[in-house]
C-alpha atoms as a PDB file:
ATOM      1  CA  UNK A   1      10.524  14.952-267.968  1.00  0.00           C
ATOM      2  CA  UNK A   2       8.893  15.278-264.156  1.00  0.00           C
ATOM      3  CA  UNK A   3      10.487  15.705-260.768  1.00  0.00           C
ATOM      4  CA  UNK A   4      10.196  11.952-260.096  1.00  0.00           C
ATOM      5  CA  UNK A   5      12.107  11.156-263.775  1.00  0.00           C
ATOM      6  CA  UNK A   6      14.815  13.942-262.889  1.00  0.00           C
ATOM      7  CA  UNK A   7      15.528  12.401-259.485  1.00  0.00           C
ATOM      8  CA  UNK A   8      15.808   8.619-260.815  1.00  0.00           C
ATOM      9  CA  UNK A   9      17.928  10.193-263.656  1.00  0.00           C
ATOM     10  CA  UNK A  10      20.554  11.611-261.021  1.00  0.00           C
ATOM     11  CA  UNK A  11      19.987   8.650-258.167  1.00  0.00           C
ATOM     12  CA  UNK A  12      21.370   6.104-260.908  1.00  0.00           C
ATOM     13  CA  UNK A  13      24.820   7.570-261.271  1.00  0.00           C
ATOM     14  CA  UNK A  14      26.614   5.409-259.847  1.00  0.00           C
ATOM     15  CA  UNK A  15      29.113   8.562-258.102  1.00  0.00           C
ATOM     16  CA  UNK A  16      30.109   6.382-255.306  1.00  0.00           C
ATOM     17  CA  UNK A  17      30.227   3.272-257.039  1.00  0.00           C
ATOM     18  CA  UNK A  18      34.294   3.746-257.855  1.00  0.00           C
ATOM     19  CA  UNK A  19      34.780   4.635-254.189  1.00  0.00           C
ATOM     20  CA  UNK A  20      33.336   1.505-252.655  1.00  0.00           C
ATOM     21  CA  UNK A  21      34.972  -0.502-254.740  1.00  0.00           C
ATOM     22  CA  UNK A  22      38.372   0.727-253.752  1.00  0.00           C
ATOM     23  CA  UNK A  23      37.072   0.520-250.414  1.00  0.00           C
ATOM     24  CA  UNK A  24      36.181  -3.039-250.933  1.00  0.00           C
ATOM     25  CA  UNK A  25      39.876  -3.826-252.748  1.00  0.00           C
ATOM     26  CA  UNK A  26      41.050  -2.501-249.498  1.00  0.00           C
ATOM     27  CA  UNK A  27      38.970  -4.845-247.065  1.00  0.00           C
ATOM     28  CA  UNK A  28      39.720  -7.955-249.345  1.00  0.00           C
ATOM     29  CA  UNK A  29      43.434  -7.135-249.161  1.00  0.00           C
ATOM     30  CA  UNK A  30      42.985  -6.619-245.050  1.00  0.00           C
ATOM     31  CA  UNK A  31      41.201 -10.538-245.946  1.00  0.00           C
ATOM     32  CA  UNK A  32      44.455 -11.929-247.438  1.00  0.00           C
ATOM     33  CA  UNK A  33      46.977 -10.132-244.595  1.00  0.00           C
ATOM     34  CA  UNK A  34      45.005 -11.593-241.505  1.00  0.00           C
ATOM     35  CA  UNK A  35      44.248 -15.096-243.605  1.00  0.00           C
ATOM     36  CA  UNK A  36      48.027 -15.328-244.029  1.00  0.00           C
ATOM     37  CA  UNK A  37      48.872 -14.132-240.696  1.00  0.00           C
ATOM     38  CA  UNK A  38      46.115 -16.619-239.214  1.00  0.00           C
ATOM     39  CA  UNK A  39      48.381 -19.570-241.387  1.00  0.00           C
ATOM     40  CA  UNK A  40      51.304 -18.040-240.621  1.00  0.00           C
ATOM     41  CA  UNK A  41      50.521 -18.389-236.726  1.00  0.00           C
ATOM     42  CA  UNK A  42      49.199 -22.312-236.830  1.00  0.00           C
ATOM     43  CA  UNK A  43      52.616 -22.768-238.631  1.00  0.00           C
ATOM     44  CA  UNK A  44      54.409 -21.438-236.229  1.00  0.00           C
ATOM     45  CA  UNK A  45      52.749 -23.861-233.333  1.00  0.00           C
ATOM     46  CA  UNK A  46      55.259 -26.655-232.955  1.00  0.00           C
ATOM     47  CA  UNK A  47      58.449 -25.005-233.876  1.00  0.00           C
ATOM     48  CA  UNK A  48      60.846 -23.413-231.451  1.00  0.00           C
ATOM     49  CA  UNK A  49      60.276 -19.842-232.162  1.00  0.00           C
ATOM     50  CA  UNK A  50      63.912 -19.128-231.093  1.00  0.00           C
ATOM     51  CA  UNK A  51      65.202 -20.948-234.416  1.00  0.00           C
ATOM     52  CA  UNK A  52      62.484 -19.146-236.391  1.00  0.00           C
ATOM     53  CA  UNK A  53      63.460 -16.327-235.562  1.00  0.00           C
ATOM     54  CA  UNK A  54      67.082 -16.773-236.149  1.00  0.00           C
ATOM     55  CA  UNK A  55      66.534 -18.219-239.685  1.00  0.00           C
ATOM     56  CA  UNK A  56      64.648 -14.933-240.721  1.00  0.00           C
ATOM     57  CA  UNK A  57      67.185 -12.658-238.950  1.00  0.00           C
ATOM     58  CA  UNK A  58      69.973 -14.802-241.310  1.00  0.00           C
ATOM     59  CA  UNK A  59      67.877 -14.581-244.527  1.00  0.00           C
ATOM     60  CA  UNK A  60      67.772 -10.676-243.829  1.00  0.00           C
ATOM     61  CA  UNK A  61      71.185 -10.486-243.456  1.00  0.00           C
ATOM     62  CA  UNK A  62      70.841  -9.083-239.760  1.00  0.00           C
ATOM     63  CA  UNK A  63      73.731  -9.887-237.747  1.00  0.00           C
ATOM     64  CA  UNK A  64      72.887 -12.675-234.743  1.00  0.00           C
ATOM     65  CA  UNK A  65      73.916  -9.929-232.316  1.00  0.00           C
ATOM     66  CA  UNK A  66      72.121  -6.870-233.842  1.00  0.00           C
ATOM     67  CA  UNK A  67      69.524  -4.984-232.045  1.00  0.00           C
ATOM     68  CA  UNK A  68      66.742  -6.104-233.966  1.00  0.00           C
ATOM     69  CA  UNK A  69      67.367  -9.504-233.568  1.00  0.00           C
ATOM     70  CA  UNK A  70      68.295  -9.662-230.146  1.00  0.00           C
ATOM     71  CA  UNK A  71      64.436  -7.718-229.437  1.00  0.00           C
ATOM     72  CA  UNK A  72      62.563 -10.421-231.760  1.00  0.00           C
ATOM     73  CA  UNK A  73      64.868 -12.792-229.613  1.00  0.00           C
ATOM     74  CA  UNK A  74      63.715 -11.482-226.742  1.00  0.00           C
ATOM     75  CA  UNK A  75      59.983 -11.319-228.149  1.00  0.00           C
ATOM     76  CA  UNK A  76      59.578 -15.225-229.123  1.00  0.00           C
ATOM     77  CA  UNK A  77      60.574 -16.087-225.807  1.00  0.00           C
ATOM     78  CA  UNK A  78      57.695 -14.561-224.495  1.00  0.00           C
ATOM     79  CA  UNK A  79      55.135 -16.188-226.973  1.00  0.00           C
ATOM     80  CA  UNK A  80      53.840 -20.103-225.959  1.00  0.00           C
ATOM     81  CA  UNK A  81      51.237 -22.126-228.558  1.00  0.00           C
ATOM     82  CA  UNK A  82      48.259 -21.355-226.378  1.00  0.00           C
ATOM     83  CA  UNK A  83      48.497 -17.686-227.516  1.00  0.00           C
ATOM     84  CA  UNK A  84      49.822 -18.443-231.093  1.00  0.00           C
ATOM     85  CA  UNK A  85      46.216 -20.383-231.296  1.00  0.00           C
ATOM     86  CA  UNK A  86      44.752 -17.118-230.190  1.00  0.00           C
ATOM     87  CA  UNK A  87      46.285 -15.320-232.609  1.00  0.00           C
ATOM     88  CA  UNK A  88      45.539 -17.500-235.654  1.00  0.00           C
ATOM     89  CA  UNK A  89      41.757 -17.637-234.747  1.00  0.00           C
ATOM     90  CA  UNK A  90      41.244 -14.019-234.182  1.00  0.00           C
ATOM     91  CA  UNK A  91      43.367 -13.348-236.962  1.00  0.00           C
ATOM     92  CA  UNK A  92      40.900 -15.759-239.165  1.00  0.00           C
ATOM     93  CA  UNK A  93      38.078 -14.103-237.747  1.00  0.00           C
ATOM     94  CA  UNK A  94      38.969 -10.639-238.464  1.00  0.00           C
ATOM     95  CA  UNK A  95      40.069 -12.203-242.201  1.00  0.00           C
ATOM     96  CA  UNK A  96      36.582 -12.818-242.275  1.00  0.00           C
ATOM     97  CA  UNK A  97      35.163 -10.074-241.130  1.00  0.00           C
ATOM     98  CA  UNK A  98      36.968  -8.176-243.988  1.00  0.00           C
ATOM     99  CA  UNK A  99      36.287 -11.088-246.457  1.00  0.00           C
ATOM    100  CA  UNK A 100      32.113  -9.711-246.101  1.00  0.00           C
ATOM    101  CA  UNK A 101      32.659  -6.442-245.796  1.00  0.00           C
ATOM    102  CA  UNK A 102      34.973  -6.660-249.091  1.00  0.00           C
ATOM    103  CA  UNK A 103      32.659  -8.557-251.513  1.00  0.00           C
ATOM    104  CA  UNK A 104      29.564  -7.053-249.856  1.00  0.00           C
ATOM    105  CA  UNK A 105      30.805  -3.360-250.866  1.00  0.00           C
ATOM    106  CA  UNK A 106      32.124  -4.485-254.146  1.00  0.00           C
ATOM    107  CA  UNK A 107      28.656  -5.806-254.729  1.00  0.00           C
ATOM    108  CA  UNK A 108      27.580  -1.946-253.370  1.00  0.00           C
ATOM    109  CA  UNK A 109      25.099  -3.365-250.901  1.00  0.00           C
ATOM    110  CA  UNK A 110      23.757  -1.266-248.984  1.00  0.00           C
ATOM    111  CA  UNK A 111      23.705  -3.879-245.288  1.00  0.00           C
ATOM    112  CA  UNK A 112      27.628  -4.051-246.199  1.00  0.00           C
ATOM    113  CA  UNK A 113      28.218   0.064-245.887  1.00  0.00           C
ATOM    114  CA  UNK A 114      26.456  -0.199-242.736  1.00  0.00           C
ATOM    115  CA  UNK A 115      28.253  -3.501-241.338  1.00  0.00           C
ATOM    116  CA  UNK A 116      31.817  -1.598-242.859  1.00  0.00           C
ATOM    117  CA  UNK A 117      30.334   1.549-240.572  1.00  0.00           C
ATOM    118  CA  UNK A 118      29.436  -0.213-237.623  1.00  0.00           C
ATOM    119  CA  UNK A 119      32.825  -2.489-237.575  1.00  0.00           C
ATOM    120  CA  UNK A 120      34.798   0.901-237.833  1.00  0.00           C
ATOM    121  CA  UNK A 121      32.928   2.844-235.303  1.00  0.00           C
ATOM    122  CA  UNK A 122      33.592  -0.286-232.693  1.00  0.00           C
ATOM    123  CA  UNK A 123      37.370  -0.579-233.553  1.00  0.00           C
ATOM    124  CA  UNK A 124      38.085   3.267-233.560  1.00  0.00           C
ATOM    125  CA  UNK A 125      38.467   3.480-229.574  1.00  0.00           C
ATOM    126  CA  UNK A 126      40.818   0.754-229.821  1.00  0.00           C
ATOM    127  CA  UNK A 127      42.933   2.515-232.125  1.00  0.00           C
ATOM    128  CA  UNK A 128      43.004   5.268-230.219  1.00  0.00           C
ATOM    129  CA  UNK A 129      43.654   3.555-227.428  1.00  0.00           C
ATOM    130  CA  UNK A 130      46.881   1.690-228.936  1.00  0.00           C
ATOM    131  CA  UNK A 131      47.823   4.848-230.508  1.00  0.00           C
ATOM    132  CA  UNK A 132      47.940   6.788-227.336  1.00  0.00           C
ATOM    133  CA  UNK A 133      49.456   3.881-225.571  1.00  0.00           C
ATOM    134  CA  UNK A 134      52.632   4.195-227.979  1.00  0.00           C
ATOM    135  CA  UNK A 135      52.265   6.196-231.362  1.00  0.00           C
ATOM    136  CA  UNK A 136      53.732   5.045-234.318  1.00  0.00           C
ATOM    137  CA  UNK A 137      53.777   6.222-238.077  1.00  0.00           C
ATOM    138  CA  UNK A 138      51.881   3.333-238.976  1.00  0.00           C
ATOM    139  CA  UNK A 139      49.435   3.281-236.185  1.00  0.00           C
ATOM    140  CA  UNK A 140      48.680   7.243-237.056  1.00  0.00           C
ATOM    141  CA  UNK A 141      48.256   5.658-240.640  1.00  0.00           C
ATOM    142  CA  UNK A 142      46.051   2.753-240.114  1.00  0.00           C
ATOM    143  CA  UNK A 143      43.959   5.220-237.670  1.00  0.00           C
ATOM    144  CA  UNK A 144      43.847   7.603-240.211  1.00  0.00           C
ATOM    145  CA  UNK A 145      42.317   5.278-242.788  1.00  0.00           C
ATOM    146  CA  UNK A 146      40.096   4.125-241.186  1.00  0.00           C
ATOM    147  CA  UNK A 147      38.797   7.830-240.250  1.00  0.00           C
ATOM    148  CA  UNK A 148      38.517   8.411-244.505  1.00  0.00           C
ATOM    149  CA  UNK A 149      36.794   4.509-244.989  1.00  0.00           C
ATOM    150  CA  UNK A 150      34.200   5.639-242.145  1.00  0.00           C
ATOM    151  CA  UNK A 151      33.907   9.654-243.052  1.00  0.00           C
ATOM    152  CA  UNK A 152      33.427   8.622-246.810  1.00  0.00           C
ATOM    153  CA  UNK A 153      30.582   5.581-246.115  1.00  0.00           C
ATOM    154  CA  UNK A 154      28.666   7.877-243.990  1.00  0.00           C
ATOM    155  CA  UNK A 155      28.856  10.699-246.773  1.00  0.00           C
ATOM    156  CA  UNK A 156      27.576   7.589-249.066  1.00  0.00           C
ATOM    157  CA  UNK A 157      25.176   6.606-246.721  1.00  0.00           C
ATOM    158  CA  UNK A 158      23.826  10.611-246.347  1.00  0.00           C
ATOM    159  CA  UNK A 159      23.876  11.163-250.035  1.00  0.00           C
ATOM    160  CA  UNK A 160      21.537   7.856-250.565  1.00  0.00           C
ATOM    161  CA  UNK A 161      19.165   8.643-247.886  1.00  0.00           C
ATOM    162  CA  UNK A 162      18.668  12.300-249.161  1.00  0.00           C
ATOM    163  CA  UNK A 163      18.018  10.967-252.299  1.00  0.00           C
ATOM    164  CA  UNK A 164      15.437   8.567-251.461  1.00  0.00           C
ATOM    165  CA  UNK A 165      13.585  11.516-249.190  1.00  0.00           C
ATOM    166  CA  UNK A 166      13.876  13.914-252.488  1.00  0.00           C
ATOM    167  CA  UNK A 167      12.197  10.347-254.757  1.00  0.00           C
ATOM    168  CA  UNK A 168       9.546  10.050-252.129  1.00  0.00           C
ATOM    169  CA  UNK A 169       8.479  13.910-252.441  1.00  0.00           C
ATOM    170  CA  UNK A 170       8.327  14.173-256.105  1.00  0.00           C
ATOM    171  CA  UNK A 171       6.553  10.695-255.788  1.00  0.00           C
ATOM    172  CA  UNK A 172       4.145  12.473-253.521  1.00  0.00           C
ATOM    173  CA  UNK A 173       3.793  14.942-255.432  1.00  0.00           C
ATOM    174  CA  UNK A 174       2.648  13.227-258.788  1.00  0.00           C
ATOM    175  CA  UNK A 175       0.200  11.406-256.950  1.00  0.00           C
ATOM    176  CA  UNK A 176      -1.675  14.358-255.473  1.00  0.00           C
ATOM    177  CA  UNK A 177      -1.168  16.257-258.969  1.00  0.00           C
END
């Protein structure tokens, strides 16, 4: 067996093929949040978000005067159509986004790591930005994720490029010898 046979033999594992597909079940299931957020938005455009809101404090079983719903009271006031169109379109957008990303790393193309990379790079400083604004549990979380998705493509990425440098040596190599 050469060089060039050895490397194809251990470039074909398919190591990181597992990987990005959980990465990819987790885009697709950011797709379906923001999709249903996006519907869950245009819904909400011609109803009086003050009844809304009181209908899902009383299927909760949260008292009328408790503090929760007195803040999401005090949080629908502040929300008119105009922005709950905003929401739904970047929240159909961003459904989207993760939509490609999803099925392009399931299908372990190679453009989709690097859109997935590129896409987490450019959201990172918001993050961090809304996490030093006011931390939360869940914004440490999503933060967090996103730091493993974008540490563990660039790994991928690495690994694949080394490889093809090692294929194009030994290639090199028969071809002089």
């Amino acid at each position: 067996m050469t060089v060039k046979d050895e490397l194809a033999r251990l470039g074909s594992r398919e190591d990181h093929a597992q990987g990005l597909l959980l990465v990819g079940l987790f885009k697709l299931t950011k797709f379906v949040f923001f999709a249903a957020v996006g519907v869950g938005a245009l819904h909400l455009i011609h109803k009086n978000l003050g009844d809304e809101v009181l209908r899902l404090t009383e299927a909760l079983r949260l008292g009328p005067e408790s503090h929760v719903a007195s803040f999401l009271m005090d949080k629908a006031d502040l929300i008119d159509h105009h922005q709950l169109r905003q929401a739904s379109l970047f929240a159909f957008l961003y459904s989207a986004l993760c939509l490609i990303e999803g099925i392009g790393l399931m299908m372990r193309r190679v453009w989709a790591e690097y859109f997935t990379v590129t896409l987490t790079v450019l959201g990172l400083p918001w993050e961090a930005f809304e996490l030093v604004k006011r931390a939360s549990w869940l914004k440490v979380g999503v933060m967090a994720v996103n730091v493993v998705v974008l540490l563990y493509l660039l790994w991928v990425l690495k690994r694949k490029r080394e490889f093809e440098g090692q294929v194009n040596v030994a290639g090199q190599a028969n071809l002089r010898g």
